[in-house]
PDB file of N, CA and C in Angstrom:
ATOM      1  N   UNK A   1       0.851  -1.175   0.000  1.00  0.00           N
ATOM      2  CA  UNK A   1       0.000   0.000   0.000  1.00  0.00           C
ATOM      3  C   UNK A   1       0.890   1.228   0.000  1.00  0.00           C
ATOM      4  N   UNK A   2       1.010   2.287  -1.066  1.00  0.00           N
ATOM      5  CA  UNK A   2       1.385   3.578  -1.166  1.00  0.00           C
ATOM      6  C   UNK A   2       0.839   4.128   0.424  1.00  0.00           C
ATOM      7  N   UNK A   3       1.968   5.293   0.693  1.00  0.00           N
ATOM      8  CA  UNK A   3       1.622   6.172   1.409  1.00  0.00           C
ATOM      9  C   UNK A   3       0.205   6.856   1.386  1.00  0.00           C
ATOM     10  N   UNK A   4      -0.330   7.053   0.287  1.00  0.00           N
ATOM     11  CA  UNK A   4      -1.542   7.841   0.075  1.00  0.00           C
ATOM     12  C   UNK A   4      -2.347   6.917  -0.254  1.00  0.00           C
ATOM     13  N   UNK A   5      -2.592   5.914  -0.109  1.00  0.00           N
ATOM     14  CA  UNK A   5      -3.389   5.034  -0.388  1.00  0.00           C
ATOM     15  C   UNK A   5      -4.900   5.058   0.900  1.00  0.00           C
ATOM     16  N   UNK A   6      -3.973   5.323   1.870  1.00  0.00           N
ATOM     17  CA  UNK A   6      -5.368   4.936   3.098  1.00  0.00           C
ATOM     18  C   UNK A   6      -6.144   5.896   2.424  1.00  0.00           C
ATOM     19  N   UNK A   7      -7.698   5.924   3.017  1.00  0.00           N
ATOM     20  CA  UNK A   7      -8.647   6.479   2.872  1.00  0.00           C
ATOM     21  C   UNK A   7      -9.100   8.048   3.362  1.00  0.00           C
ATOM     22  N   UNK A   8      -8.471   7.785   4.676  1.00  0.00           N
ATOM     23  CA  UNK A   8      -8.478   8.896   5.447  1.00  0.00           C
ATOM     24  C   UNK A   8      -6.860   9.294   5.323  1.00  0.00           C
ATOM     25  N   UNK A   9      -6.025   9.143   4.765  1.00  0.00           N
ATOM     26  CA  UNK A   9      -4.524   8.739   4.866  1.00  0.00           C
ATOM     27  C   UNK A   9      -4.309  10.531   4.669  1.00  0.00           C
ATOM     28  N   UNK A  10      -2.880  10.183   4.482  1.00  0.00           N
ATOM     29  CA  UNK A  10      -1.998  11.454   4.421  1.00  0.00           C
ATOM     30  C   UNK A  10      -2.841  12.603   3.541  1.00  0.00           C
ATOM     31  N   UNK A  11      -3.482  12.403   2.586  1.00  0.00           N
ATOM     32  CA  UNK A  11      -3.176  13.294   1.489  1.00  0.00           C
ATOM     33  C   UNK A  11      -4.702  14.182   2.203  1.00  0.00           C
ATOM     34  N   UNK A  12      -5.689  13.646   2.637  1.00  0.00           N
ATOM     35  CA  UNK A  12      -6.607  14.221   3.242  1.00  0.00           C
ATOM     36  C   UNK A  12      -6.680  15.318   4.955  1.00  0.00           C
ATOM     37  N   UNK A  13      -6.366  14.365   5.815  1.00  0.00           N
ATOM     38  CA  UNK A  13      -5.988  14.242   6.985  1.00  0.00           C
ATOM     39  C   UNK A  13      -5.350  15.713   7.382  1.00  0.00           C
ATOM     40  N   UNK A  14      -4.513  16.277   6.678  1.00  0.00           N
ATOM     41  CA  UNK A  14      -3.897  17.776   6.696  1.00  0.00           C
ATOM     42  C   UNK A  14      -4.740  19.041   6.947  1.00  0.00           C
ATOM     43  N   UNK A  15      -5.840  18.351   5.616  1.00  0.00           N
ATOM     44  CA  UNK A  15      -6.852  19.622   5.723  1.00  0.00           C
ATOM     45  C   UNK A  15      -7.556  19.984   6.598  1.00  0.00           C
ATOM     46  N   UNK A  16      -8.081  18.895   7.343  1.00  0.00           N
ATOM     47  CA  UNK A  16      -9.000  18.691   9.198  1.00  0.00           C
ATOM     48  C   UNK A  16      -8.182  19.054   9.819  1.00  0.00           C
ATOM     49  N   UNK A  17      -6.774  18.290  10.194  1.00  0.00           N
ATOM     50  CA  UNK A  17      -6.147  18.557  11.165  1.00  0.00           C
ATOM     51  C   UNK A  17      -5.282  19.792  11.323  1.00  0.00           C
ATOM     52  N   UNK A  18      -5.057  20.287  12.500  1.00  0.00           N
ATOM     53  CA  UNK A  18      -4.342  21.450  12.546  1.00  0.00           C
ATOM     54  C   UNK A  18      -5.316  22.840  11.812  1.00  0.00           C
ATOM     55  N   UNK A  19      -6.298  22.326  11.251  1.00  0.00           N
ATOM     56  CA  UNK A  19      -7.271  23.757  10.664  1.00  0.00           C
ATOM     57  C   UNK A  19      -7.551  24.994  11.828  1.00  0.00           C
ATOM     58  N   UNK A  20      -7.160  25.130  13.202  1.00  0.00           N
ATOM     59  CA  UNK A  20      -7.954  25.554  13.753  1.00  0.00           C
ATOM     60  C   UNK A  20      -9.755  25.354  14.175  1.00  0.00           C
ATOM     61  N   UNK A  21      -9.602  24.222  13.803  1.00  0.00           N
ATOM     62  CA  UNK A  21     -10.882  23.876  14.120  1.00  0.00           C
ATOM     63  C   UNK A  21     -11.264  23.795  15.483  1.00  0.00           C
ATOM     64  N   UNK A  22     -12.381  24.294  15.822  1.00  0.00           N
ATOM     65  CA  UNK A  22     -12.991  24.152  17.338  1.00  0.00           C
ATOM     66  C   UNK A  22     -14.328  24.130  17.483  1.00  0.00           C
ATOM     67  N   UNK A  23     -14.002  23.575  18.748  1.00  0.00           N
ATOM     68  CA  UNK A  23     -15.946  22.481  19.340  1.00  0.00           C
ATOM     69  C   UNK A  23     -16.313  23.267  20.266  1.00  0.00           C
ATOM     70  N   UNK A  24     -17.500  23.103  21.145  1.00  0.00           N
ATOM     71  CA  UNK A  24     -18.092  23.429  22.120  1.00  0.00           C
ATOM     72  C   UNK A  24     -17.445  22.341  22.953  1.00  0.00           C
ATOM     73  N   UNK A  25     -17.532  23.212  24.385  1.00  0.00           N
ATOM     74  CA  UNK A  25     -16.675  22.194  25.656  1.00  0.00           C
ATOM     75  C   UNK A  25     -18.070  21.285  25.613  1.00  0.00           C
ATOM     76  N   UNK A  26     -18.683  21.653  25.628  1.00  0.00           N
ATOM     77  CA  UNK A  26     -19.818  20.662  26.276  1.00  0.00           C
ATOM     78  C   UNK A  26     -20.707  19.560  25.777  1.00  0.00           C
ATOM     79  N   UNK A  27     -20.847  20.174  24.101  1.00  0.00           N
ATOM     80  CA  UNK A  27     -21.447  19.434  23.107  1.00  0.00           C
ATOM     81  C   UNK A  27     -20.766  18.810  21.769  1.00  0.00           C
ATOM     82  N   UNK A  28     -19.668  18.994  21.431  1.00  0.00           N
ATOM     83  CA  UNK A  28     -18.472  19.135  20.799  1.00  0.00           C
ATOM     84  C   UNK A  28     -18.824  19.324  19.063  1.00  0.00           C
ATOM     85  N   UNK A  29     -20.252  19.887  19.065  1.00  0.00           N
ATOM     86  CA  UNK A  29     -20.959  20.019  17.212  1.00  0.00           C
ATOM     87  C   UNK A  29     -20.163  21.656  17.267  1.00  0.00           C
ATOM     88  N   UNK A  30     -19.774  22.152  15.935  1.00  0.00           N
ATOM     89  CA  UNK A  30     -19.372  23.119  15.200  1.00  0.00           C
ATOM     90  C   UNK A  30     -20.653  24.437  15.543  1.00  0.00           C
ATOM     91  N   UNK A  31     -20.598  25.334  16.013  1.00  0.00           N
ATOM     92  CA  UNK A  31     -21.072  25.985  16.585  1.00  0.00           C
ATOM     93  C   UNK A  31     -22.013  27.026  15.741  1.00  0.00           C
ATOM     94  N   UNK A  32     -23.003  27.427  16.045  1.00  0.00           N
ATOM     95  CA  UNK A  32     -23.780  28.494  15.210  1.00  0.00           C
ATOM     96  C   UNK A  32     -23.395  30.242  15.077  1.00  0.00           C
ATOM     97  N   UNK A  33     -22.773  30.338  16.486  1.00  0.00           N
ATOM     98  CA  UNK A  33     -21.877  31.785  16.330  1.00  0.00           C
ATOM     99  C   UNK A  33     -20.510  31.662  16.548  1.00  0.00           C
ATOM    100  N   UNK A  34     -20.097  32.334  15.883  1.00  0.00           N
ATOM    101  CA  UNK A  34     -18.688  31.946  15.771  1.00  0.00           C
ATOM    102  C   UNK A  34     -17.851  32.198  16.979  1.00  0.00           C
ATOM    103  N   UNK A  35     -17.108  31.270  17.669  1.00  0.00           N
ATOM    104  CA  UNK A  35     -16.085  31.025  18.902  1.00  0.00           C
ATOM    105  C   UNK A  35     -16.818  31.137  19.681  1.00  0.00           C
ATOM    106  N   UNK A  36     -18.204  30.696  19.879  1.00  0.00           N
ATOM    107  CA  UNK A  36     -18.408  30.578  21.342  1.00  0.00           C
ATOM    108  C   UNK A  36     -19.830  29.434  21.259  1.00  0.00           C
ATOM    109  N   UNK A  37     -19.668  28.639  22.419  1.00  0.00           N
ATOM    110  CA  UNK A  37     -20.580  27.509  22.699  1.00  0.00           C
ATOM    111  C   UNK A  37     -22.277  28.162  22.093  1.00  0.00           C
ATOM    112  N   UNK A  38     -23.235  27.437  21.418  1.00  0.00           N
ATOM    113  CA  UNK A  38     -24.402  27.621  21.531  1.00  0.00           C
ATOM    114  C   UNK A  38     -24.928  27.386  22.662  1.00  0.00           C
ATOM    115  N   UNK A  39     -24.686  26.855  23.476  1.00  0.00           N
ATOM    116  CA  UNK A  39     -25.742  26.620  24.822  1.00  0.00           C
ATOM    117  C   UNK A  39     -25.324  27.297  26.126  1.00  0.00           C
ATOM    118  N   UNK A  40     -24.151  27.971  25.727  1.00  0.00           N
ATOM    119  CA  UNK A  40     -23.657  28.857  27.311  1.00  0.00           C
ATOM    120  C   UNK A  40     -22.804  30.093  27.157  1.00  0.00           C
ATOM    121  N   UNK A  41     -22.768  30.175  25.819  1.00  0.00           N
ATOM    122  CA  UNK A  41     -21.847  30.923  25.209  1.00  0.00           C
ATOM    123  C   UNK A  41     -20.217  30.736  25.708  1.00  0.00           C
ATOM    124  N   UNK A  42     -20.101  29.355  26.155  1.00  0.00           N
ATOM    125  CA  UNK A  42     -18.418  29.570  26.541  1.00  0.00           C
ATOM    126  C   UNK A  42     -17.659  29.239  25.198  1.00  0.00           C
ATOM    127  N   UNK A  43     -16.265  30.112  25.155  1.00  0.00           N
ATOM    128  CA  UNK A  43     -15.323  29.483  24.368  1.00  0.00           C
ATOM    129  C   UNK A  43     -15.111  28.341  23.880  1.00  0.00           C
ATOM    130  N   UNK A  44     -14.852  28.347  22.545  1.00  0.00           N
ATOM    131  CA  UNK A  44     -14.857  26.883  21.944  1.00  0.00           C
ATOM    132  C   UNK A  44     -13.451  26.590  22.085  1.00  0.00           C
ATOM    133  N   UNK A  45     -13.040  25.162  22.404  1.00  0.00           N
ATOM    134  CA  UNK A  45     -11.707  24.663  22.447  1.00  0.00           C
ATOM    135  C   UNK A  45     -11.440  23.663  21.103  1.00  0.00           C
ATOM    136  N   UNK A  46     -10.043  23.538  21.100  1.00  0.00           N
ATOM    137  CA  UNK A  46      -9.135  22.612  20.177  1.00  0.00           C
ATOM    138  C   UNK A  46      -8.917  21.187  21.210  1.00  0.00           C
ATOM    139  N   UNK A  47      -9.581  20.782  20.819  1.00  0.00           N
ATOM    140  CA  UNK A  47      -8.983  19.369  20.626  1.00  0.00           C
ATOM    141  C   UNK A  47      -7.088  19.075  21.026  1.00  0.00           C
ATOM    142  N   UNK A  48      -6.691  18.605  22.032  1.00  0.00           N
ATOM    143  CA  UNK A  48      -5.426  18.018  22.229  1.00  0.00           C
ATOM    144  C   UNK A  48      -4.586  17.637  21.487  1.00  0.00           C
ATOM    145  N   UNK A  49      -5.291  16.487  20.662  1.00  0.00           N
ATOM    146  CA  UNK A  49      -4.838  15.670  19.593  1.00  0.00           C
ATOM    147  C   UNK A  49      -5.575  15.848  17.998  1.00  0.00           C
ATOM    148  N   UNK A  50      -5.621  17.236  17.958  1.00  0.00           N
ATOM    149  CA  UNK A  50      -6.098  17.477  16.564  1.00  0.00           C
ATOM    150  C   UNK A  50      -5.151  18.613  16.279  1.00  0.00           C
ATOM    151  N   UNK A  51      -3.977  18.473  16.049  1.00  0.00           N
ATOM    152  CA  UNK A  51      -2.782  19.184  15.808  1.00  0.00           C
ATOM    153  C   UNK A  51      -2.323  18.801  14.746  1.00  0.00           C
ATOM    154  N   UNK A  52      -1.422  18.994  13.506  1.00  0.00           N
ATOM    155  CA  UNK A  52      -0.860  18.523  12.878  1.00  0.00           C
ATOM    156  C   UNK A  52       0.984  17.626  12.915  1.00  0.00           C
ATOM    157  N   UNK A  53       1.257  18.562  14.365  1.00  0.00           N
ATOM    158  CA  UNK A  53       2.348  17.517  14.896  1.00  0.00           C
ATOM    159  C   UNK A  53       1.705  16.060  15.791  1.00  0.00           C
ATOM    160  N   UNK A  54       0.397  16.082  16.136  1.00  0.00           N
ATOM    161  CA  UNK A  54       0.254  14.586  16.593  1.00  0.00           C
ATOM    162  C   UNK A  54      -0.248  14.006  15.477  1.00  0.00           C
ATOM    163  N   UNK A  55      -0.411  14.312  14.669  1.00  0.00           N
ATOM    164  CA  UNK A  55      -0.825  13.832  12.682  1.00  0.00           C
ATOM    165  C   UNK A  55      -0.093  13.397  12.372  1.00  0.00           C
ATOM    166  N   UNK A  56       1.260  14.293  12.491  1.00  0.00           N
ATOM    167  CA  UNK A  56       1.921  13.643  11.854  1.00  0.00           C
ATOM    168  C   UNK A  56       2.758  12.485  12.585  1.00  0.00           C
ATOM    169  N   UNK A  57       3.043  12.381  13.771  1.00  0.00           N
ATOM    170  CA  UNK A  57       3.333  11.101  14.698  1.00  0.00           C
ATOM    171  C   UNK A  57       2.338   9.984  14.619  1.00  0.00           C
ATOM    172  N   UNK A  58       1.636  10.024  14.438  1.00  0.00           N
ATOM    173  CA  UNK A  58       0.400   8.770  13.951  1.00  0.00           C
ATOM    174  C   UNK A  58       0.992   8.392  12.232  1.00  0.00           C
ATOM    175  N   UNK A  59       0.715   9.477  11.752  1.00  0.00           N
ATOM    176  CA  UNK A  59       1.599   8.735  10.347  1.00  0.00           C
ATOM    177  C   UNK A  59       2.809   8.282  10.491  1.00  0.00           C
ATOM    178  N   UNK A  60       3.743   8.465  11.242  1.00  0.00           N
ATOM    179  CA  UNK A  60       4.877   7.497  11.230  1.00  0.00           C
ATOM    180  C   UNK A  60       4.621   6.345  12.318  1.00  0.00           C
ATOM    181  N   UNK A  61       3.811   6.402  13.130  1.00  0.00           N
ATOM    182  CA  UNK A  61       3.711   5.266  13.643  1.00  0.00           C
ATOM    183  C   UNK A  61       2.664   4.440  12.787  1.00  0.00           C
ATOM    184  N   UNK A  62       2.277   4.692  11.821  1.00  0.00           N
ATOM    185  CA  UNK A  62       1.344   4.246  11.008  1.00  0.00           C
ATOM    186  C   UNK A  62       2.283   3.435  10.069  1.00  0.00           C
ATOM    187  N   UNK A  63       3.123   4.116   9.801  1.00  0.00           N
ATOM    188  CA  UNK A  63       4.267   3.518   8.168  1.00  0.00           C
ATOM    189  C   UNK A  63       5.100   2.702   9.114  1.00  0.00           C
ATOM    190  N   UNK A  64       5.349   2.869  10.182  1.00  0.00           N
ATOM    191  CA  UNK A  64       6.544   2.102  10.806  1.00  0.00           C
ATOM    192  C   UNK A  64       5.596   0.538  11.764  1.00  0.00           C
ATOM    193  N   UNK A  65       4.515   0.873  11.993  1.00  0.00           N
ATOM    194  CA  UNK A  65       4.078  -0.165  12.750  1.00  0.00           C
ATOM    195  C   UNK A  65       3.405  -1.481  12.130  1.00  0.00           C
ATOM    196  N   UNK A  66       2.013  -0.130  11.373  1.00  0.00           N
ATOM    197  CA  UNK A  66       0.652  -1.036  10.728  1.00  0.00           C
ATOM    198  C   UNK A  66       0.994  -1.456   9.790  1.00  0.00           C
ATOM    199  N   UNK A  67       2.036  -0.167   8.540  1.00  0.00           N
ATOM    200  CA  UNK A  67       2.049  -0.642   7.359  1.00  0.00           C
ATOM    201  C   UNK A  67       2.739  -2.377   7.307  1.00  0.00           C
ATOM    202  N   UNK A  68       3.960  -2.848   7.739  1.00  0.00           N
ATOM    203  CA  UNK A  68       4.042  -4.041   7.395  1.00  0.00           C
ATOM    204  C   UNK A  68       3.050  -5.368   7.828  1.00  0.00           C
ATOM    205  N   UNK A  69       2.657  -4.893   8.977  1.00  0.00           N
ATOM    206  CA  UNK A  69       1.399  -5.447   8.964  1.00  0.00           C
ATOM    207  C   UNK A  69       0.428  -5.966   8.102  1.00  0.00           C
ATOM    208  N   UNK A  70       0.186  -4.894   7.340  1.00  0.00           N
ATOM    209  CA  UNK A  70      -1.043  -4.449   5.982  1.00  0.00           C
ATOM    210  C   UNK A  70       0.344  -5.459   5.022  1.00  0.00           C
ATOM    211  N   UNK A  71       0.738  -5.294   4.823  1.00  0.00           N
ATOM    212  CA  UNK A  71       1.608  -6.002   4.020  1.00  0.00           C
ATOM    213  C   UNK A  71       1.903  -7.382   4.127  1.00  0.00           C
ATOM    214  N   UNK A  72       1.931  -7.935   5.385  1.00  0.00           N
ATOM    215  CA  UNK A  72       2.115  -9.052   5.808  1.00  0.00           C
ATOM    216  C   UNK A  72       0.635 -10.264   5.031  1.00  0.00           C
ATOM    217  N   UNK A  73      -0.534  -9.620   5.420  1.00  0.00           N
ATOM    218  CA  UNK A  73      -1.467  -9.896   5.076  1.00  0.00           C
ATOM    219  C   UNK A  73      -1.776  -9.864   3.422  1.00  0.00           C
ATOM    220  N   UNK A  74      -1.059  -9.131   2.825  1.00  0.00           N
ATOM    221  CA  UNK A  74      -1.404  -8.627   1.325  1.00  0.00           C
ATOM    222  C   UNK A  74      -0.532  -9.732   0.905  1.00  0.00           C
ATOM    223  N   UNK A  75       0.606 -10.137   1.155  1.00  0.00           N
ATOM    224  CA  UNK A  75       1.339 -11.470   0.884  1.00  0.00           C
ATOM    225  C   UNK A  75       0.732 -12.563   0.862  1.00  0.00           C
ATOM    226  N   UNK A  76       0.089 -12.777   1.682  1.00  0.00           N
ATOM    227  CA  UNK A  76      -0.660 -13.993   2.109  1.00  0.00           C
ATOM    228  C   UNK A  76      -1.798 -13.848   1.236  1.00  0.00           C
ATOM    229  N   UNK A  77      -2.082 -13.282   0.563  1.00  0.00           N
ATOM    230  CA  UNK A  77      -3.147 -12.975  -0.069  1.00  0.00           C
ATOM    231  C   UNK A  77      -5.181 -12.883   1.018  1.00  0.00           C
ATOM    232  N   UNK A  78      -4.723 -12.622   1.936  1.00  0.00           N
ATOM    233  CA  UNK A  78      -5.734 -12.271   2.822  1.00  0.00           C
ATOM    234  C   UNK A  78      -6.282 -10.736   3.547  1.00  0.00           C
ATOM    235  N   UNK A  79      -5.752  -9.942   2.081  1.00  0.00           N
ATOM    236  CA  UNK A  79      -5.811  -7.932   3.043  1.00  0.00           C
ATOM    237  C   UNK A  79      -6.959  -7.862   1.576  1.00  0.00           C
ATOM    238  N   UNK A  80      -7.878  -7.285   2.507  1.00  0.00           N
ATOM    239  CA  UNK A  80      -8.636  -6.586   1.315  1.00  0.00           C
ATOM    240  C   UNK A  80      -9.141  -4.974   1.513  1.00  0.00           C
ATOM    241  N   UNK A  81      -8.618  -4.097   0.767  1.00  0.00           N
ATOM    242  CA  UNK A  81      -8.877  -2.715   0.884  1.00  0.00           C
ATOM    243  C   UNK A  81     -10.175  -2.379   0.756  1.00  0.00           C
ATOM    244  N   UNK A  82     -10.871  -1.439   1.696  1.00  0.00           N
ATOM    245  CA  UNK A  82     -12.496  -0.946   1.950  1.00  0.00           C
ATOM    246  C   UNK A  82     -12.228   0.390   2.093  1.00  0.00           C
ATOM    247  N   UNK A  83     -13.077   0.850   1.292  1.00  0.00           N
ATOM    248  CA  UNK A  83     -13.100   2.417   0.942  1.00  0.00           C
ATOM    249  C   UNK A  83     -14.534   3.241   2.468  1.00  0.00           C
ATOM    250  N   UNK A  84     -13.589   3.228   3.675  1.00  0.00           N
ATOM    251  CA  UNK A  84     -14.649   3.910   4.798  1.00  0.00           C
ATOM    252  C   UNK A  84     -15.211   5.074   4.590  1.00  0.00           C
ATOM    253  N   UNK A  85     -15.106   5.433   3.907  1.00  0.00           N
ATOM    254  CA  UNK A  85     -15.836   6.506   3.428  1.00  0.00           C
ATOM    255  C   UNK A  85     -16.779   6.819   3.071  1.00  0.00           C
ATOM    256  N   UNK A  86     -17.763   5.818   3.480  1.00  0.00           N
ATOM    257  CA  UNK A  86     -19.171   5.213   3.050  1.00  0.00           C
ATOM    258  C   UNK A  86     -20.697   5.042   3.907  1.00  0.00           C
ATOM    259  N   UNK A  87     -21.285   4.776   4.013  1.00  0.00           N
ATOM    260  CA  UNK A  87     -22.161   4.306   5.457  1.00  0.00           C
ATOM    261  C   UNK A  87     -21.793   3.689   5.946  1.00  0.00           C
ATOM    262  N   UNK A  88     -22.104   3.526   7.379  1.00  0.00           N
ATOM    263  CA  UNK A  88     -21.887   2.098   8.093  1.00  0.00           C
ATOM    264  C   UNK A  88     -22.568   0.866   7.147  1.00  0.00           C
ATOM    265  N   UNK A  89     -23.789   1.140   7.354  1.00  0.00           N
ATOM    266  CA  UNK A  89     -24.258  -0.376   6.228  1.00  0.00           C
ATOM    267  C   UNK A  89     -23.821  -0.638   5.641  1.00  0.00           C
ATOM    268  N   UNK A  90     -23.092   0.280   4.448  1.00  0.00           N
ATOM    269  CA  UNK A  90     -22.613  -0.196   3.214  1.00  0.00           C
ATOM    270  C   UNK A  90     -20.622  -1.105   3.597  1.00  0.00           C
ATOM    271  N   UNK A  91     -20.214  -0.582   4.406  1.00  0.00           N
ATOM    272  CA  UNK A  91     -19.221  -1.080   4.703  1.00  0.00           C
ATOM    273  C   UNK A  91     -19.331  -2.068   5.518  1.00  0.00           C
ATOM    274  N   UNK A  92     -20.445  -2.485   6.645  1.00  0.00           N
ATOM    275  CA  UNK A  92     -20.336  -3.746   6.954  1.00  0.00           C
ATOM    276  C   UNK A  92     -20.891  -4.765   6.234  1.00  0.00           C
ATOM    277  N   UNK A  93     -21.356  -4.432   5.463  1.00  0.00           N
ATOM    278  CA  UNK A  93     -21.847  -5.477   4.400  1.00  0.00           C
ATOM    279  C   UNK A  93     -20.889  -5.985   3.332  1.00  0.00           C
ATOM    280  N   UNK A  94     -19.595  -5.069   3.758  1.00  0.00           N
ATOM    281  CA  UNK A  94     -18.459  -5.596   2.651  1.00  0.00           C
ATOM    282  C   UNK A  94     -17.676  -6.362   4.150  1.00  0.00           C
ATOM    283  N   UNK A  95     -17.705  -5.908   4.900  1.00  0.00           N
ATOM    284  CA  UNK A  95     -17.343  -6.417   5.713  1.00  0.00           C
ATOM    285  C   UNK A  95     -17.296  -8.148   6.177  1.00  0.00           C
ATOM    286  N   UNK A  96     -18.632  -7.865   6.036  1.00  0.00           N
ATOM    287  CA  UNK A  96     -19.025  -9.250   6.103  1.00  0.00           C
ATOM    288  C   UNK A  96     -18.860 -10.353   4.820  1.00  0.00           C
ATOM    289  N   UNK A  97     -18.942  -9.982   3.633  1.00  0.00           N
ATOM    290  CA  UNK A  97     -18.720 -10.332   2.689  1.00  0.00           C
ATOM    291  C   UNK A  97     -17.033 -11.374   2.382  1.00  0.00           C
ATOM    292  N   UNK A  98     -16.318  -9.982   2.896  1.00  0.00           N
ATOM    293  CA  UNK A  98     -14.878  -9.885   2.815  1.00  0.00           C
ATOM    294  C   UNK A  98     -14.926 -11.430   3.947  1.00  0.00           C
ATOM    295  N   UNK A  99     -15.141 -11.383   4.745  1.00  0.00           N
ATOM    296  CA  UNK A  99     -14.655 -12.362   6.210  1.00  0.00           C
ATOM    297  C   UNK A  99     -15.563 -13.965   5.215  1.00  0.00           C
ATOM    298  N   UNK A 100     -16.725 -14.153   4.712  1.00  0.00           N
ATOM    299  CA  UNK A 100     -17.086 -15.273   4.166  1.00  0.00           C
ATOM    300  C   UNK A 100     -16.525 -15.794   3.202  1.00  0.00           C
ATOM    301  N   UNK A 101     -15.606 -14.739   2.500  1.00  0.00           N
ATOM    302  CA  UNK A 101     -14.666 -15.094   0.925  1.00  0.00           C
ATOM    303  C   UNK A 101     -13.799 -16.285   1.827  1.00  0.00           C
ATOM    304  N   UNK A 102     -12.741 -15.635   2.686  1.00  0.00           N
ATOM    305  CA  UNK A 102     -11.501 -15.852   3.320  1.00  0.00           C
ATOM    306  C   UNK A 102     -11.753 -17.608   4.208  1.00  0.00           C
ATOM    307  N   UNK A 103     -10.952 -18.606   3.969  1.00  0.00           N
ATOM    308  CA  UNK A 103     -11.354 -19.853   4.427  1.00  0.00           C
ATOM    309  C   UNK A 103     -10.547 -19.434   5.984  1.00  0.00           C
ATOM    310  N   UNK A 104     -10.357 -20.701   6.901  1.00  0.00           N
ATOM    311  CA  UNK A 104      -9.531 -20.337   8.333  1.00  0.00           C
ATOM    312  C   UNK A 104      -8.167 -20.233   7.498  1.00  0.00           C
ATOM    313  N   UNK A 105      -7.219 -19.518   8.149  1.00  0.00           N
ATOM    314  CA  UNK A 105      -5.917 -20.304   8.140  1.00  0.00           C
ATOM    315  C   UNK A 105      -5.475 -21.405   8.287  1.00  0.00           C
ATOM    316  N   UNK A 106      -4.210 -22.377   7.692  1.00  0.00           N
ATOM    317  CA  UNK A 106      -4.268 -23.963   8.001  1.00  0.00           C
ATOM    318  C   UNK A 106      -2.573 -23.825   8.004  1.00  0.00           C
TER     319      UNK A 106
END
């Protein structure tokens, strides 16, 4: 699997993260006036881990951990790529699909 291959992967992931984006402390939906809570008017906060330096530490622990992982499996001929980007229904239904193809291991 290319670097840019995940779904949510590198090439997307930039634009969310690190945007300055901010929630309500209390309800965490995108707010109706700008920087401040709809239901109390408090300040909207950032997220901890919605930075683009913890982005980018997940992507290298991503290439250094999962990827051979994902690879390990693609050898074996048992990785099958699912585009999450979809409904839930529609992806567990590949889901499920995907797991009835695949016999046990032997």
């Amino acid at each position: 699997m290319g670097k840019d291959e995940m779904m949510m992967g590198t090439v997307q992931m930039p634009k969310q993260i690190g945007s300055n984006r901010r929630r309500s402390p209390h309800i965490g939906n995108p707010p109706n006036r700008e920087g401040h809570c709809d239901l109390d008017g408090a300040a909207l906060v950032q997220r901890a881990d919605d930075t683009e330096s913890v982005f980018e530490e997940r992507m290298r622990t991503y290439h250094s951990s999962s990827a051979p992982v994902i690879e390990h499996y693609r050898t074996l001929g048992r990785f099958i790529k699912m585009d999450g980007d979809r409904s839930i229904g529609g992806i567990a239904a590949d889901i499920v699909a995907a797991v009835d193809q695949f016999q046990p291991l032997r």
